[in-house]
PDB file of N, CA and C in Angstrom:
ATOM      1  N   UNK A   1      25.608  16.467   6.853  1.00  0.00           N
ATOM      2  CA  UNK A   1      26.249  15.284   6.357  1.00  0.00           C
ATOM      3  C   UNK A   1      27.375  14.868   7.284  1.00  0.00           C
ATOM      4  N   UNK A   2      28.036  15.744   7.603  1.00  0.00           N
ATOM      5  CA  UNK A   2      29.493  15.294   9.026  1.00  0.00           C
ATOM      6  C   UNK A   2      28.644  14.798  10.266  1.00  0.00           C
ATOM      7  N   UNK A   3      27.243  15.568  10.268  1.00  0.00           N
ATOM      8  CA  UNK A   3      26.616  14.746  11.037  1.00  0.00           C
ATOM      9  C   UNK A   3      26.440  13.227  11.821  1.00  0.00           C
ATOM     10  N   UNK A   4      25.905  12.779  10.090  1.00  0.00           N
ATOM     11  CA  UNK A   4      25.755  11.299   9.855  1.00  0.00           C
ATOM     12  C   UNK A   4      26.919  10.740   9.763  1.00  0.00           C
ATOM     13  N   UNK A   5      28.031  11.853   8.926  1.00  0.00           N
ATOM     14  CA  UNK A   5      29.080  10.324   8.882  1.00  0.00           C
ATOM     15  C   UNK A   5      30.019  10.119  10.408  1.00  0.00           C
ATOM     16  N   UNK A   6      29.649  11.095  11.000  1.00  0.00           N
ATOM     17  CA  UNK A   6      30.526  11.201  12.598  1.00  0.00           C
ATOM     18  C   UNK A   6      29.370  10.044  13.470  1.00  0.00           C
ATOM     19  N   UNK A   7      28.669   8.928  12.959  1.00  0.00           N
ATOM     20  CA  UNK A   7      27.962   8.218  13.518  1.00  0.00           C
ATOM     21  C   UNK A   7      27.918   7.094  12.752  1.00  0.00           C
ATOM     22  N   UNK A   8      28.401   7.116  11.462  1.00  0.00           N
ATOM     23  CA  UNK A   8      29.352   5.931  11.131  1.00  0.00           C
ATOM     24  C   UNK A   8      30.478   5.825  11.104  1.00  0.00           C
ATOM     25  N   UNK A   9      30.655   4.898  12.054  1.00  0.00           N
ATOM     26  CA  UNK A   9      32.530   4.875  12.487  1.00  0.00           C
ATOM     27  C   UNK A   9      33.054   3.227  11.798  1.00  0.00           C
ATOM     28  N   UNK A  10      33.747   2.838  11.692  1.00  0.00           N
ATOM     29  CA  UNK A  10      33.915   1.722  11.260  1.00  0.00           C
ATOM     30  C   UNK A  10      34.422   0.982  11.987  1.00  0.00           C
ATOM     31  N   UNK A  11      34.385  -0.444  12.056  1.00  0.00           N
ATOM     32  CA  UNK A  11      34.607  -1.430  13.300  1.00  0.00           C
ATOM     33  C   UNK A  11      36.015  -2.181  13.308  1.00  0.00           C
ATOM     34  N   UNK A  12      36.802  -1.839  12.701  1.00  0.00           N
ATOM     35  CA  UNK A  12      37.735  -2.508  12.580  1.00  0.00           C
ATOM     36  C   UNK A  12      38.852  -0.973  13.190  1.00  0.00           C
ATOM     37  N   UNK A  13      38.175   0.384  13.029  1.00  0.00           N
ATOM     38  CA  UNK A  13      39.304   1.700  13.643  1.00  0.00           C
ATOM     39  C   UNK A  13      38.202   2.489  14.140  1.00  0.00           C
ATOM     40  N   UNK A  14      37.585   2.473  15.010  1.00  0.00           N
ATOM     41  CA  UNK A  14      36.811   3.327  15.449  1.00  0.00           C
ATOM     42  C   UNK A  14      36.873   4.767  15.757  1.00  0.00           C
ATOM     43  N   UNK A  15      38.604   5.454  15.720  1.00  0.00           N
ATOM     44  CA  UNK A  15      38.629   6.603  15.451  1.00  0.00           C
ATOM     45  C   UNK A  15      38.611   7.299  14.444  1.00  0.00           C
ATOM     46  N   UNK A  16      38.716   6.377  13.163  1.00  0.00           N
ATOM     47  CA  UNK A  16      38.638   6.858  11.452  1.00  0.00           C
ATOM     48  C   UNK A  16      37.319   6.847  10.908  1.00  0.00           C
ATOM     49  N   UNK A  17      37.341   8.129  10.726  1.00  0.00           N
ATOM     50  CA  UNK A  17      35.622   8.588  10.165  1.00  0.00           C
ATOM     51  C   UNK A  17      35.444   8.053   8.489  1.00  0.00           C
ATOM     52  N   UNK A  18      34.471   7.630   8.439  1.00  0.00           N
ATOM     53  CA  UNK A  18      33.812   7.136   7.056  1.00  0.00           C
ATOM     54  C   UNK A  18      34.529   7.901   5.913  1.00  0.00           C
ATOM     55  N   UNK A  19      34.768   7.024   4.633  1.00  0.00           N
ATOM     56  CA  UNK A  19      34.885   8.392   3.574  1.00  0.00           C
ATOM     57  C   UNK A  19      34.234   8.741   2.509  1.00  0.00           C
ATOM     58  N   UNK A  20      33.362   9.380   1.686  1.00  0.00           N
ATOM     59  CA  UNK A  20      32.670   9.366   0.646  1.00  0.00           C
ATOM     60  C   UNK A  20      33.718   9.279  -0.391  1.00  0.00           C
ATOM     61  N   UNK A  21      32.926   8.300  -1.041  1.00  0.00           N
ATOM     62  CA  UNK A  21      33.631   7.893  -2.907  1.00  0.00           C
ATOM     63  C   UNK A  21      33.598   8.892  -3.841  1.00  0.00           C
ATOM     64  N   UNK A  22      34.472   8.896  -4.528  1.00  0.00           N
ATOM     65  CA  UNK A  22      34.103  10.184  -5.955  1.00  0.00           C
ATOM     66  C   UNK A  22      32.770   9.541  -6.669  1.00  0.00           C
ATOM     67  N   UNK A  23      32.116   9.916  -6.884  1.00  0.00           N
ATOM     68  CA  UNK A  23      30.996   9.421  -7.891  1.00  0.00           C
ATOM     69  C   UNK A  23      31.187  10.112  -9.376  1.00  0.00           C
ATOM     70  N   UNK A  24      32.512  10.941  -9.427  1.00  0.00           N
ATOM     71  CA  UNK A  24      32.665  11.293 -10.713  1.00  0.00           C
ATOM     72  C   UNK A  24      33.780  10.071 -11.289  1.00  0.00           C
ATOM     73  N   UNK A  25      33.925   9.301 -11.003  1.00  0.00           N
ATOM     74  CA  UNK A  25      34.898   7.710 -11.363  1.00  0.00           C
ATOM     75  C   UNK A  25      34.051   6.714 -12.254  1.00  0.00           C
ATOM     76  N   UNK A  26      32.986   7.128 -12.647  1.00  0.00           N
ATOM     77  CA  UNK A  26      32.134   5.971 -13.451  1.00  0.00           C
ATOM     78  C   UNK A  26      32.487   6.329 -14.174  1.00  0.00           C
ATOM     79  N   UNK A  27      32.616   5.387 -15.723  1.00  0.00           N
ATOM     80  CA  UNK A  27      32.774   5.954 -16.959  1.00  0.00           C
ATOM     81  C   UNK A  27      31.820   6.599 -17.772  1.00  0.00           C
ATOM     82  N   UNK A  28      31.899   7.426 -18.145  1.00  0.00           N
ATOM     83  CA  UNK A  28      30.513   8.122 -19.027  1.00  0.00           C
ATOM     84  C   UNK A  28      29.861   7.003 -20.162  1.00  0.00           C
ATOM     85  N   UNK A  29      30.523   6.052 -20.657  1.00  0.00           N
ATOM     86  CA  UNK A  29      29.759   4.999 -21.820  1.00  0.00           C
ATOM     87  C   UNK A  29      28.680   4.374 -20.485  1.00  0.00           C
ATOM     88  N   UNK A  30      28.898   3.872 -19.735  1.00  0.00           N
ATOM     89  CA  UNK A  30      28.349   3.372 -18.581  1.00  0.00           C
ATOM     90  C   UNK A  30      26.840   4.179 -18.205  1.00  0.00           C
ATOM     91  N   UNK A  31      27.129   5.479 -18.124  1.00  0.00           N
ATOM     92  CA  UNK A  31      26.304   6.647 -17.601  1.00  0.00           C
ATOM     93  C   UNK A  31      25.192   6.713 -18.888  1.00  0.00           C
ATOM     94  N   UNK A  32      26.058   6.516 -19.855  1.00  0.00           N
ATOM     95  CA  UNK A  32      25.089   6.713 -21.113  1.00  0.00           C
ATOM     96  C   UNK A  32      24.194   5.763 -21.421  1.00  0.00           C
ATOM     97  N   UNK A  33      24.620   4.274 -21.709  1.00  0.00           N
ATOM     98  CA  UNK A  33      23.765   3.191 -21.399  1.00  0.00           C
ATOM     99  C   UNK A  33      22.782   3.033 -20.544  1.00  0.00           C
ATOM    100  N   UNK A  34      22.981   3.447 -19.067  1.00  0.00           N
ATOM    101  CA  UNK A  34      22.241   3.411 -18.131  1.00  0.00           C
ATOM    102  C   UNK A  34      20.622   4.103 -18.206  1.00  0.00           C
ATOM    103  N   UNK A  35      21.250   5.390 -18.680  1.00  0.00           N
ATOM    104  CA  UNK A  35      20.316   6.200 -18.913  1.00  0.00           C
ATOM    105  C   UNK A  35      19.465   5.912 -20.287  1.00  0.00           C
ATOM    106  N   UNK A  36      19.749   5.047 -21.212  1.00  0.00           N
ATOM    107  CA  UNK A  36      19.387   4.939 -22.023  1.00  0.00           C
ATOM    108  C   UNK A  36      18.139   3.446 -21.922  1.00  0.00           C
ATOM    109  N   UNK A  37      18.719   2.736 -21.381  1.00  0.00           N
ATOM    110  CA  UNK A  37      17.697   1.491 -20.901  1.00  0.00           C
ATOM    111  C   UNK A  37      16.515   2.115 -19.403  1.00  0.00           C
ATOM    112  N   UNK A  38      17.285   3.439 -18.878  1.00  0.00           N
ATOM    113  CA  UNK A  38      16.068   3.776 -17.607  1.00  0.00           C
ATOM    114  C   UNK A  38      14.793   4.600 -19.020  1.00  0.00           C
ATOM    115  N   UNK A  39      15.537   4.968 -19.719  1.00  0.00           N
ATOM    116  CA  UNK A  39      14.730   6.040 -20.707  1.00  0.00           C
ATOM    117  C   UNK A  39      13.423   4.646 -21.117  1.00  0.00           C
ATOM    118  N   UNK A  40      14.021   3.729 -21.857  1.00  0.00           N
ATOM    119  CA  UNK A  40      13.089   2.046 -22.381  1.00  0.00           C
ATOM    120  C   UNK A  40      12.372   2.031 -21.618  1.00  0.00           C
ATOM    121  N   UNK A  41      12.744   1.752 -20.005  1.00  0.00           N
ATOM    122  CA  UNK A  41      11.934   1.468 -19.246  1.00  0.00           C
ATOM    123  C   UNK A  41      10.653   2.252 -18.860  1.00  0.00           C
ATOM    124  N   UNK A  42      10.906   3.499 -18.628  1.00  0.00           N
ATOM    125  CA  UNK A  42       9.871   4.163 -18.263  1.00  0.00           C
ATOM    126  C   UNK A  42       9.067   4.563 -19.603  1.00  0.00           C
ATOM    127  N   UNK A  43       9.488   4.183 -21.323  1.00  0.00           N
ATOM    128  CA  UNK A  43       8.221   4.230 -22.004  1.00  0.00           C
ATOM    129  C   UNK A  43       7.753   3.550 -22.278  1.00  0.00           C
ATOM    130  N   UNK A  44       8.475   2.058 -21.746  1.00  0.00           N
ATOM    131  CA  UNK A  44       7.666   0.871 -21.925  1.00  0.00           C
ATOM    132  C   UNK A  44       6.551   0.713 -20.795  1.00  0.00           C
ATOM    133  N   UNK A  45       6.649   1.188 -19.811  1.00  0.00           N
ATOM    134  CA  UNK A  45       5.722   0.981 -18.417  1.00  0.00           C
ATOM    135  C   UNK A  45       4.824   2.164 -18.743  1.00  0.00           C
ATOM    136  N   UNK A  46       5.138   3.181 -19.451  1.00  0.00           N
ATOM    137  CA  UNK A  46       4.099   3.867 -19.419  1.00  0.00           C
ATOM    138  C   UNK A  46       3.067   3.558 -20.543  1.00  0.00           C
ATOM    139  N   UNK A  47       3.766   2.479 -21.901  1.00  0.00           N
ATOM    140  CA  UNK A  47       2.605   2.329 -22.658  1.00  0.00           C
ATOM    141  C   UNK A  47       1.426   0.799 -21.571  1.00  0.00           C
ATOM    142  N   UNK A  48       2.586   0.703 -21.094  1.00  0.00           N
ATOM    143  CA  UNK A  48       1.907  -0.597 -20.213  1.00  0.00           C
ATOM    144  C   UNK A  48       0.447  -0.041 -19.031  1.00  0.00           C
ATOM    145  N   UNK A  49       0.647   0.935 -18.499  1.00  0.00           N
ATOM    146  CA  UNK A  49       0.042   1.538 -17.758  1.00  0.00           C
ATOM    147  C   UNK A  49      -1.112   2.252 -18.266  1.00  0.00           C
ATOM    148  N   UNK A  50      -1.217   2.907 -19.489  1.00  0.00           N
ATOM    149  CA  UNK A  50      -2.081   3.297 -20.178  1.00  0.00           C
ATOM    150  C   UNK A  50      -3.045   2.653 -20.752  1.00  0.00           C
ATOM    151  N   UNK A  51      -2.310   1.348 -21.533  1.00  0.00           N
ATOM    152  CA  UNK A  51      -3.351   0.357 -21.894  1.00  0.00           C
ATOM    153  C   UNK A  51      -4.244  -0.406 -20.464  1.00  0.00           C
ATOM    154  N   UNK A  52      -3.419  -0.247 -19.385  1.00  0.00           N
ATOM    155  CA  UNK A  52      -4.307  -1.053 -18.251  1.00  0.00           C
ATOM    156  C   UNK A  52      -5.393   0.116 -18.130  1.00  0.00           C
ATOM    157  N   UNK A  53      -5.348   1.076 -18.212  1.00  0.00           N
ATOM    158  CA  UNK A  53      -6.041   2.307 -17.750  1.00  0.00           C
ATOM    159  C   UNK A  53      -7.422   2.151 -18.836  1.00  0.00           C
ATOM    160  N   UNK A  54      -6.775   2.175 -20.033  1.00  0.00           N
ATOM    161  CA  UNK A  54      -7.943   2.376 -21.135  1.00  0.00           C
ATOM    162  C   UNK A  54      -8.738   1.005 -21.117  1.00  0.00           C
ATOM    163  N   UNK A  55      -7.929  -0.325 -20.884  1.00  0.00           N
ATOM    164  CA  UNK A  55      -9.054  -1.189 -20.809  1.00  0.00           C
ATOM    165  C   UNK A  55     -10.085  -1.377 -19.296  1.00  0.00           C
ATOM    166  N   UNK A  56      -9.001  -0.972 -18.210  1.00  0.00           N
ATOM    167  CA  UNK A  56     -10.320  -0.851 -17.052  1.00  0.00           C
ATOM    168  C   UNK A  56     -11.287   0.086 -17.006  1.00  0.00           C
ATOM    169  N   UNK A  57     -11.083   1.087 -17.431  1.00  0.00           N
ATOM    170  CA  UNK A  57     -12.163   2.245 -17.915  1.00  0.00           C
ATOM    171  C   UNK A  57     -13.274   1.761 -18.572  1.00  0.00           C
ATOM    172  N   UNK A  58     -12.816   0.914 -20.358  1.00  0.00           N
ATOM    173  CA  UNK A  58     -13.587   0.720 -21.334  1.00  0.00           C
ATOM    174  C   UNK A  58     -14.260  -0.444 -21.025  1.00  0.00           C
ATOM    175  N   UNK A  59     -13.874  -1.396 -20.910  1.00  0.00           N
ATOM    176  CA  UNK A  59     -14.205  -3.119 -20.957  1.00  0.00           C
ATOM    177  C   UNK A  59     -14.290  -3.769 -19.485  1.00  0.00           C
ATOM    178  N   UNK A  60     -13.693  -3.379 -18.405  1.00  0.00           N
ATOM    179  CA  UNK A  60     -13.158  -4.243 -17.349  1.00  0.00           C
ATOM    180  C   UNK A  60     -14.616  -3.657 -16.279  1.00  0.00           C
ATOM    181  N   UNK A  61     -15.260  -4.423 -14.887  1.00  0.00           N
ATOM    182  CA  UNK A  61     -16.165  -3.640 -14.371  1.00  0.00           C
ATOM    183  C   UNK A  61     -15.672  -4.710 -13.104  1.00  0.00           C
ATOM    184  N   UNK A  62     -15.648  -3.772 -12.091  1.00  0.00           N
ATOM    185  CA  UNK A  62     -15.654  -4.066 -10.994  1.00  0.00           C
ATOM    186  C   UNK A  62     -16.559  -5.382 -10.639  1.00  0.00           C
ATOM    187  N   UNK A  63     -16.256  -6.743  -9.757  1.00  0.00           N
ATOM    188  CA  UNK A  63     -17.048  -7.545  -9.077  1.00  0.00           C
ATOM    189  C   UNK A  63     -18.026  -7.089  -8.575  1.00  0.00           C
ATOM    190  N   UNK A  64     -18.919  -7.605  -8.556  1.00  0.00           N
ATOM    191  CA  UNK A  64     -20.095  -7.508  -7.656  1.00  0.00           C
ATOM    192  C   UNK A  64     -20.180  -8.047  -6.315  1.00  0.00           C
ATOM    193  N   UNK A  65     -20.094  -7.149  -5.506  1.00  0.00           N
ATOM    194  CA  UNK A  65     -20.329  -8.164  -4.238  1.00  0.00           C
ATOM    195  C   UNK A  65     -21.137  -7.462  -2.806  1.00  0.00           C
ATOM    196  N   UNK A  66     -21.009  -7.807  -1.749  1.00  0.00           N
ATOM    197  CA  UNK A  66     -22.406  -8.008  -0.599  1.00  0.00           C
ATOM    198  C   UNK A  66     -22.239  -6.444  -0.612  1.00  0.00           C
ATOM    199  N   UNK A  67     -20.868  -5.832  -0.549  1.00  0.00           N
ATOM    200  CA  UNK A  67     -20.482  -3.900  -0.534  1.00  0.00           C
ATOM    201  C   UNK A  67     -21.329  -3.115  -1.590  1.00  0.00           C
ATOM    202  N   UNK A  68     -21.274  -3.934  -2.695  1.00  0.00           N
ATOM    203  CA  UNK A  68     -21.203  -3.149  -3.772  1.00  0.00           C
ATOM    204  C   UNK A  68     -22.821  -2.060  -3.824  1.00  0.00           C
ATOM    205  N   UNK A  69     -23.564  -2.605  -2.898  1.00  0.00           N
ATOM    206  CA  UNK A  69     -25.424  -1.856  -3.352  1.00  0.00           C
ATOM    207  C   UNK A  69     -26.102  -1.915  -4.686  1.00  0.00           C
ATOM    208  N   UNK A  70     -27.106  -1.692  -4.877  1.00  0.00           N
ATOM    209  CA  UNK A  70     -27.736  -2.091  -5.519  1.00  0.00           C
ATOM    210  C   UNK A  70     -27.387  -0.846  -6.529  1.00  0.00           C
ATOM    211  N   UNK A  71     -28.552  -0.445  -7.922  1.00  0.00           N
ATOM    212  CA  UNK A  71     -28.414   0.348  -8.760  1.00  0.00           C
ATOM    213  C   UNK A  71     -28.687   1.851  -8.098  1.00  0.00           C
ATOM    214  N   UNK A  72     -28.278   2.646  -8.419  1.00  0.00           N
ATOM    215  CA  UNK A  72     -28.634   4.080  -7.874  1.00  0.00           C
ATOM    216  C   UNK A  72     -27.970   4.317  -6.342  1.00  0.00           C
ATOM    217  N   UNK A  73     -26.730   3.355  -5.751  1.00  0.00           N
ATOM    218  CA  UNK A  73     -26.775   3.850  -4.719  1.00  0.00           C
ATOM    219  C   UNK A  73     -26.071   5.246  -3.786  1.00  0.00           C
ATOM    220  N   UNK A  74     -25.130   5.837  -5.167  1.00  0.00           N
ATOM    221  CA  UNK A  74     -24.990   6.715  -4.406  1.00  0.00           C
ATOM    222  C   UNK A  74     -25.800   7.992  -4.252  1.00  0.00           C
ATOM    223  N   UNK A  75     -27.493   7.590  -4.414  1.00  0.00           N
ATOM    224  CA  UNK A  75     -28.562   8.132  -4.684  1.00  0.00           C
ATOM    225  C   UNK A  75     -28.818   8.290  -3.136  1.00  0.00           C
ATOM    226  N   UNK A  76     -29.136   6.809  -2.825  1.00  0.00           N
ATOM    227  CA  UNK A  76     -29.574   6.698  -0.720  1.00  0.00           C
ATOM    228  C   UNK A  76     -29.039   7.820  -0.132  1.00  0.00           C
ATOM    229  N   UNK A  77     -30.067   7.586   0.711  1.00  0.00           N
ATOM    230  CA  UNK A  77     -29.738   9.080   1.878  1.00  0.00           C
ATOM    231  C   UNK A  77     -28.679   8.168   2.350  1.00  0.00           C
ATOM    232  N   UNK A  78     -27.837   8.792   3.513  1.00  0.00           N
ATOM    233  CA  UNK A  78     -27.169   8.647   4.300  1.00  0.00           C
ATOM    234  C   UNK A  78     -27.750   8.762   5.655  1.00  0.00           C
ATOM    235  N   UNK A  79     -26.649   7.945   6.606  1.00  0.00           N
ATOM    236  CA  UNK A  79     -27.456   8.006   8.534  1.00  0.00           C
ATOM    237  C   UNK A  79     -26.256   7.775   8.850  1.00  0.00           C
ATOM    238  N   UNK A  80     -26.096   8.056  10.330  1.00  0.00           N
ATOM    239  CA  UNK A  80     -25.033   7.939  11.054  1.00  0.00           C
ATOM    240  C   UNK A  80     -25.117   6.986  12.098  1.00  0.00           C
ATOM    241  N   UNK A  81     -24.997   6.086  12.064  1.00  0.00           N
ATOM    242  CA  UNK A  81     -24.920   5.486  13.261  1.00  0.00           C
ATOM    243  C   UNK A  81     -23.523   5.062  14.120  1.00  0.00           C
ATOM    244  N   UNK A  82     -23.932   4.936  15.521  1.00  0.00           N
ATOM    245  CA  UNK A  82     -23.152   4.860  16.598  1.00  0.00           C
ATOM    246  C   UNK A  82     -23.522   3.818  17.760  1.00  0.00           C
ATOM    247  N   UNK A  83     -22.873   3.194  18.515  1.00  0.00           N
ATOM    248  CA  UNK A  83     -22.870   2.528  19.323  1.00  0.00           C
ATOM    249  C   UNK A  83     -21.436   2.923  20.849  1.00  0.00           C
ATOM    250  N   UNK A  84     -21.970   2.383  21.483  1.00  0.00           N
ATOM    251  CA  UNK A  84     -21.952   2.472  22.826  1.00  0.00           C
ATOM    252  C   UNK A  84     -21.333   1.393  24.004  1.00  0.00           C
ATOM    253  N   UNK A  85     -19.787   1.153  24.658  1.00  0.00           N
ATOM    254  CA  UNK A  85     -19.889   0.192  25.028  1.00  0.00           C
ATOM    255  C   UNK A  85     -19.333   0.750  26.573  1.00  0.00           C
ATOM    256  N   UNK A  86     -19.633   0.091  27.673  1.00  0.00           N
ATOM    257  CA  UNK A  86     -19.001   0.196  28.872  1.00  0.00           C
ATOM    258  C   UNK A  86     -17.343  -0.252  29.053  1.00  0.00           C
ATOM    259  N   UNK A  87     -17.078   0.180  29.814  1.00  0.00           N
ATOM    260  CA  UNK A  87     -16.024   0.425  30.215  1.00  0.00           C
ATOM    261  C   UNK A  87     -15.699  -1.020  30.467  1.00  0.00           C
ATOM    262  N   UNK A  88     -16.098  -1.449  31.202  1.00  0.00           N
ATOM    263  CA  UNK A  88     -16.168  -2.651  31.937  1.00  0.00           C
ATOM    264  C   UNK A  88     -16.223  -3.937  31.116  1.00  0.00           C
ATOM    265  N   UNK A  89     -16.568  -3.796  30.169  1.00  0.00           N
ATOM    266  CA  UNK A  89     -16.678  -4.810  29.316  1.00  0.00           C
ATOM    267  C   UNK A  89     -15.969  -4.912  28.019  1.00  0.00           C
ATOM    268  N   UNK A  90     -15.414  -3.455  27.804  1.00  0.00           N
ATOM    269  CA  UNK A  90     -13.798  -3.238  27.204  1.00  0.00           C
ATOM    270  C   UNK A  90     -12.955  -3.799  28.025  1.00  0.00           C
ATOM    271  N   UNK A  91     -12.598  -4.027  29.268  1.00  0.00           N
ATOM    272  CA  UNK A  91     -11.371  -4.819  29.803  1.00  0.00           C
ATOM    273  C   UNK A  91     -12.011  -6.116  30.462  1.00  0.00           C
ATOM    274  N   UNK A  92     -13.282  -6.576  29.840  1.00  0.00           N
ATOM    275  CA  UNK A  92     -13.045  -8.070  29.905  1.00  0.00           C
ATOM    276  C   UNK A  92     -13.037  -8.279  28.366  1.00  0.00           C
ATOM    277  N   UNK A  93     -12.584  -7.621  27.206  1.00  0.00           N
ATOM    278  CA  UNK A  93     -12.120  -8.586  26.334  1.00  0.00           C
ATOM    279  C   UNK A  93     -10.872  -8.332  26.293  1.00  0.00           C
ATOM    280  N   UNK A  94     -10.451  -7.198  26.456  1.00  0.00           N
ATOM    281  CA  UNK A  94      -8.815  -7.179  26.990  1.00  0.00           C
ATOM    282  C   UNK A  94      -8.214  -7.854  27.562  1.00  0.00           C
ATOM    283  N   UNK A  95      -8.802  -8.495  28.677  1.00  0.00           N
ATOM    284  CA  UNK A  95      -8.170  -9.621  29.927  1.00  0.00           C
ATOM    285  C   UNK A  95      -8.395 -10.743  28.917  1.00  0.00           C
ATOM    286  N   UNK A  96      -9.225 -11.099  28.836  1.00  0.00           N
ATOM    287  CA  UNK A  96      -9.404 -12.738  27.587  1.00  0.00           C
ATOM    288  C   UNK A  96      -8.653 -12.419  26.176  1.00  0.00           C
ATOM    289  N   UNK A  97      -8.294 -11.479  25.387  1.00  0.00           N
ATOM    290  CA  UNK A  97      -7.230 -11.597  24.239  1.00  0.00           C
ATOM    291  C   UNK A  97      -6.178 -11.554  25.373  1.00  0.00           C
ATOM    292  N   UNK A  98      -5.648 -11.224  25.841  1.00  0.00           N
ATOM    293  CA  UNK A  98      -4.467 -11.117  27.147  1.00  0.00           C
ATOM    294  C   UNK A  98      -3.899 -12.721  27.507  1.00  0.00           C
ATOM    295  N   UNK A  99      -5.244 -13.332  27.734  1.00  0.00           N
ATOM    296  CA  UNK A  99      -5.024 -14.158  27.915  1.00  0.00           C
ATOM    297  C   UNK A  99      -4.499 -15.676  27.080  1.00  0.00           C
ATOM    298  N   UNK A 100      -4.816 -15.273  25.695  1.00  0.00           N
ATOM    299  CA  UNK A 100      -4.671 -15.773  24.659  1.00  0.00           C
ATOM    300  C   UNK A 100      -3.398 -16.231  24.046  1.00  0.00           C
TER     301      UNK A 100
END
């Protein structure tokens, strides 16, 4: 931590090193509230999150589209394919986006 703060110097005295704040100076009613609306929040997002869960599961179905394959596809075999390009014709599209 003297680390970091010996690398924030401040611009108005550049020989006076940073100072950390008490963080025990908040008032505890403050601390209590706080914690009490983070508490709301996270069981309100979690009933929120659950219901998204249970209706995309139950009711909701993915689009269909050109990716999606037909019925049974994670049935298909699988293949590997590969391709092949010269050298030479990797730095003529390099030179023409370059050029762009």
């Amino acid at each position: 931590m003297s680390m970091l703060l010996s690398c924030c110097q401040k611009s108005n005295d550049p020989e006076m090193l940073p100072e950390i704040k008490n963080a025990t100076a908040v008032r505890r009613d403050a601390n209590l509230l706080r914690l009490v609306v983070k508490l709301m929040k996270v069981m309100f997002f979690t009933v929120v999150y659950v219901m998204e869960l249970m209706m995309r599961s139950l009711w909701v179905k993915d689009k269909r589209t050109a990716l999606s394959g037909g019925a049974g596809v994670e049935l298909w075999p699988r293949c590997l394919v590969t391709a092949k390009f010269r050298l030479d014709d990797m730095k003529i599209v390099k030179n023409i986006v370059a050029m762009q």
